[in-house]
Protein backbone atom coordinates (compact mmCIF):
# COMPACT_ATOMS: atom_id res chain seq x y z
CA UNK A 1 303.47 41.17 157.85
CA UNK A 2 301.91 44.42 158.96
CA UNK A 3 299.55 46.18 156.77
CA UNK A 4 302.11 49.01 156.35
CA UNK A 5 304.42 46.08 154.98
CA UNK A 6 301.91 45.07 152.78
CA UNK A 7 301.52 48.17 151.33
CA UNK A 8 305.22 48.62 151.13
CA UNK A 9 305.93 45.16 149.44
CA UNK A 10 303.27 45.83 146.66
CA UNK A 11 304.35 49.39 146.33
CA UNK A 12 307.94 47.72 145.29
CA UNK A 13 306.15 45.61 143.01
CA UNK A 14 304.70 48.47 141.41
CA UNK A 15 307.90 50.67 141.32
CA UNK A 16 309.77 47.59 139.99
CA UNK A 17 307.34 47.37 137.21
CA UNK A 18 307.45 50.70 136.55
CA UNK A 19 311.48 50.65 135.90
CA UNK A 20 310.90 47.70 133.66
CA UNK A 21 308.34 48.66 131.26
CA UNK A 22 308.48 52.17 131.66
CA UNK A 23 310.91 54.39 130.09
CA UNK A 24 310.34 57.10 132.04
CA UNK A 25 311.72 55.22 134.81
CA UNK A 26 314.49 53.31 133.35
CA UNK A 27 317.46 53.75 135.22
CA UNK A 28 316.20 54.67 138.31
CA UNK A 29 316.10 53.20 142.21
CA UNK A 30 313.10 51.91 142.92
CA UNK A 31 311.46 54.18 145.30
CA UNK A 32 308.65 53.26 148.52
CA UNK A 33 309.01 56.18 150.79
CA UNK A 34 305.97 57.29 152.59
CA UNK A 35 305.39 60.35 149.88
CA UNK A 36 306.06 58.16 146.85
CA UNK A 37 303.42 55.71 148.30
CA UNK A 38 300.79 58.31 148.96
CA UNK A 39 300.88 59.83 145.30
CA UNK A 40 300.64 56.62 143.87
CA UNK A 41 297.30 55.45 146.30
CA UNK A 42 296.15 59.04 144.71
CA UNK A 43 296.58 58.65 140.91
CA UNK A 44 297.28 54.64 140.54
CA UNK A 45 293.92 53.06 140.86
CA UNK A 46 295.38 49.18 140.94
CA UNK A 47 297.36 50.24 144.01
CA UNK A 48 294.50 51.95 145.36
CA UNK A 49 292.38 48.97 145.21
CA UNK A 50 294.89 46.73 146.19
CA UNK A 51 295.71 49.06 149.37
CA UNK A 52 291.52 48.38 149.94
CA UNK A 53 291.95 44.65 149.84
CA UNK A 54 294.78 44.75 152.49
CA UNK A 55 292.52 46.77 154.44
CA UNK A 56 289.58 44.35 154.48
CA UNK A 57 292.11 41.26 154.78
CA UNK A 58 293.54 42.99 157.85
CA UNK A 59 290.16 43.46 159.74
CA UNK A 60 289.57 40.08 158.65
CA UNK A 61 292.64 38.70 160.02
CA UNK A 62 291.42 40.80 163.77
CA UNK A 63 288.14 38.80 163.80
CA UNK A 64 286.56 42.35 162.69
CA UNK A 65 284.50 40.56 159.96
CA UNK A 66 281.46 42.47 159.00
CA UNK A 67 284.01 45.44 158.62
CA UNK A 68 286.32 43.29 156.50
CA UNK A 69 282.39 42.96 154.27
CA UNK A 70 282.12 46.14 154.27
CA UNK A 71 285.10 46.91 152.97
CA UNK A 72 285.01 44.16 150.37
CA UNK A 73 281.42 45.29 149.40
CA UNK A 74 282.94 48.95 149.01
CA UNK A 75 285.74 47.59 146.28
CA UNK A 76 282.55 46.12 144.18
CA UNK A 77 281.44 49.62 144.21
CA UNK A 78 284.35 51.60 144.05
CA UNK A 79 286.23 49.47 141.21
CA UNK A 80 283.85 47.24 139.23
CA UNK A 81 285.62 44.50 140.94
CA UNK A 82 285.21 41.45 143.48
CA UNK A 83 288.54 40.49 146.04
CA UNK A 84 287.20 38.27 148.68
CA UNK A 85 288.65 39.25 152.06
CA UNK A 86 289.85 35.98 152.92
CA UNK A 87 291.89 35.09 149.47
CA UNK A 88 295.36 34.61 150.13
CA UNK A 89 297.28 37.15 148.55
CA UNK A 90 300.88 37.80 149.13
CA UNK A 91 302.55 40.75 149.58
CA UNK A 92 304.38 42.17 146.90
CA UNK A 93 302.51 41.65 143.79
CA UNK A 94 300.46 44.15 141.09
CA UNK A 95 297.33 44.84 139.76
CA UNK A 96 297.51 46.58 136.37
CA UNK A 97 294.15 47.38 135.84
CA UNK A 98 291.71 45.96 138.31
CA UNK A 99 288.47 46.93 136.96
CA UNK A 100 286.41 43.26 136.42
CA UNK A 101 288.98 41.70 138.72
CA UNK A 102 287.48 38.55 140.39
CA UNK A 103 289.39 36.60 143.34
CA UNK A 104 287.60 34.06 145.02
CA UNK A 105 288.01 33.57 148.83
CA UNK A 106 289.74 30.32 148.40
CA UNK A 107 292.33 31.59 145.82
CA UNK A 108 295.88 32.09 146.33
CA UNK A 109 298.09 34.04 144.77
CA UNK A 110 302.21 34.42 145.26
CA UNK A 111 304.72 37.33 145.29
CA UNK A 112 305.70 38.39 142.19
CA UNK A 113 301.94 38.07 140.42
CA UNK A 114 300.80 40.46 138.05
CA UNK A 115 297.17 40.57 137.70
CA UNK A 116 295.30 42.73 134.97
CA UNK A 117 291.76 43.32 133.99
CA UNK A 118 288.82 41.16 133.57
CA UNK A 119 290.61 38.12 135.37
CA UNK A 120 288.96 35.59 137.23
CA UNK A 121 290.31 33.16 139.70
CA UNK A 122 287.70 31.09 140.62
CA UNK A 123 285.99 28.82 142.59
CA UNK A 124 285.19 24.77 140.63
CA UNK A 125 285.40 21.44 141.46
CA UNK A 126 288.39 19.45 139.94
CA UNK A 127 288.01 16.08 137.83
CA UNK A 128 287.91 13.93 141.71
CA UNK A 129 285.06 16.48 142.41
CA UNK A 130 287.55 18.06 145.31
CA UNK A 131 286.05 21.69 145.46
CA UNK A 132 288.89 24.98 145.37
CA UNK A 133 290.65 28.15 143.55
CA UNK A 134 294.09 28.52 141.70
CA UNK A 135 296.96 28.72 143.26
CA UNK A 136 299.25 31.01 141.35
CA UNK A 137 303.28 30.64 142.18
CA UNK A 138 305.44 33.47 142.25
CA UNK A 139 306.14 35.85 139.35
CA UNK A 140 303.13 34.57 137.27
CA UNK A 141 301.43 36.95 134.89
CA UNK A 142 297.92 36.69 134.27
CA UNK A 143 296.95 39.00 131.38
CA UNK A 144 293.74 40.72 130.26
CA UNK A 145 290.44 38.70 130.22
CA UNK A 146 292.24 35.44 131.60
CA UNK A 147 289.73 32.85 133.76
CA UNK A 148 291.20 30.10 136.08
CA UNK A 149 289.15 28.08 137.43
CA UNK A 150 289.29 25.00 139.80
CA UNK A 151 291.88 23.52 142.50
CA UNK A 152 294.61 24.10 139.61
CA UNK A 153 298.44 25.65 140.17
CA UNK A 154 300.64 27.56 137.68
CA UNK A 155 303.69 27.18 138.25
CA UNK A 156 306.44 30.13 138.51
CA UNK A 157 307.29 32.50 135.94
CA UNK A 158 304.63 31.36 133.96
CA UNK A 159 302.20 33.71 132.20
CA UNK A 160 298.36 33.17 131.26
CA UNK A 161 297.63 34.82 127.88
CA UNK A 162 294.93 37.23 126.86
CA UNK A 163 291.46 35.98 126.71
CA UNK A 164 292.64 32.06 127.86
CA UNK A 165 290.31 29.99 129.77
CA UNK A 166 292.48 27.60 132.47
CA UNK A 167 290.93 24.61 133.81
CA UNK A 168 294.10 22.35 134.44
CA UNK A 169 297.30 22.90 136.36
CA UNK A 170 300.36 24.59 134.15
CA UNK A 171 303.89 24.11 134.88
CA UNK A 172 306.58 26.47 135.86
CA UNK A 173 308.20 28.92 133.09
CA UNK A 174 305.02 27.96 130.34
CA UNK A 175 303.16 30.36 128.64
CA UNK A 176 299.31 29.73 128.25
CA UNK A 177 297.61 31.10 125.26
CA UNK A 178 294.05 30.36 123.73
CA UNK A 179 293.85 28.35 120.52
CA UNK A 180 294.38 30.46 117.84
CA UNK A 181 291.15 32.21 115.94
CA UNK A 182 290.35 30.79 112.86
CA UNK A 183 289.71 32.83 110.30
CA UNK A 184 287.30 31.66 107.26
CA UNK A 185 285.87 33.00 103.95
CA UNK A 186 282.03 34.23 104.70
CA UNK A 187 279.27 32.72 102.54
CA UNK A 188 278.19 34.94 99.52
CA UNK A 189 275.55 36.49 100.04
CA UNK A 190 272.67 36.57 97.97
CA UNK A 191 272.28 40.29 96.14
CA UNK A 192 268.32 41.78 95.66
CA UNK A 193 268.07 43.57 92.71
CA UNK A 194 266.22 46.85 93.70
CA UNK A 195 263.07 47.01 93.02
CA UNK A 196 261.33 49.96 90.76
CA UNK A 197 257.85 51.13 91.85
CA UNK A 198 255.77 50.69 89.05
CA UNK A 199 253.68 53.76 87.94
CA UNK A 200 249.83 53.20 87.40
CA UNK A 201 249.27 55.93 84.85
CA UNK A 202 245.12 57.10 84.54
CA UNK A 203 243.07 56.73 81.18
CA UNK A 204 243.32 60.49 80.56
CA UNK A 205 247.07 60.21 80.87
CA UNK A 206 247.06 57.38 78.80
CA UNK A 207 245.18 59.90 75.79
């Protein structure tokens, strides 16, 4: 696709999302035009950024690498976050929040993906030492604080829990979620009675 359909196909995501979780939007057609778009890349900073990594995976694409650097440098800056310029990243999904957002260059990610904040999909060897990034299918969500790691999948429709660490492949339709905390009685601790200064008192007061 174009970068224009890029933009277009993740602006639908967004919109979609919006009429989903959104009251304020319940009940409404999901709208792309060219002024909806523009407001959004003005006041919805995950669309923003994501608009900046289809930018810098478009000049990559061209051959126009150090540009494609650049621009990948200037999303570090700009957003607290990393998105290689050569990940694989289909058009049509959503970043929630993308501060802390890491995508390695050998990650892919589907349609449909939600990404939010402080996720990682990185770059690991597997268990037969072959080197690579996750591959997320269509319509997975990855929620806040999330890391993948490794030449893994997850299947479709699946969704990665707060805070879970992924090393293996998941199935389709699953939902990953860390073990849960455990929660135990702290140790008494020992109480120190306070101490009262002792008062020298002088002969003459002593009289």
């Amino acid at each position: 696709m174009t970068l224009r359909g890029d933009l277009v196909a993740d602006h639908r995501q967004l919109q979609r999302s919006r009429v989903k979780y959104d009251d304020r939007f319940q009940g409404t057609d999901v709208d792309s035009s060219i002024r909806s778009m523009a407001t959004d890349l003005v006041t919805h900073i995950g669309f923003q950024q994501l608009a900046a990594f289809r930018c810098a995976s478009a000049l990559h694409r061209r051959g126009i690498t150090p540009l494609a650097m650049l621009a990948s440098r200037l999303i570090r800056h700009l957003y607290g976050a990393e998105m290689h310029y050569a990940a694989t990243i289909a058009p049509g999904i959503l970043i929630v929040h993308g501060n802390g957002l890491v995508v390695s260059r050998e990650a892919r990610v589907d349609a449909g993906c939600v990404l939010s904040q402080h996720v990682t999909l990185g770059i690991s060897s597997g268990a037969d030492r072959t080197s690579g990034a996750p591959h997320l299918h269509h319509d997975v969500h990855v929620a806040p604080g999330a890391v993948l790691v490794g030449p893994i999948t997850v299947g479709a429709r699946s969704k990665i829990a707060a805070n879970s660490v992924v090393m293996d492949s998941v199935p389709a339709g699953v939902v990953v979620a860390p073990a849960a905390h455990q929660v135990t009685e702290r140790a008494a601790q020992p109480t120190t009675a306070p101490t009262t200064p002792q008062t020298t008192r002088t002969s003459e007061e002593a009289s």
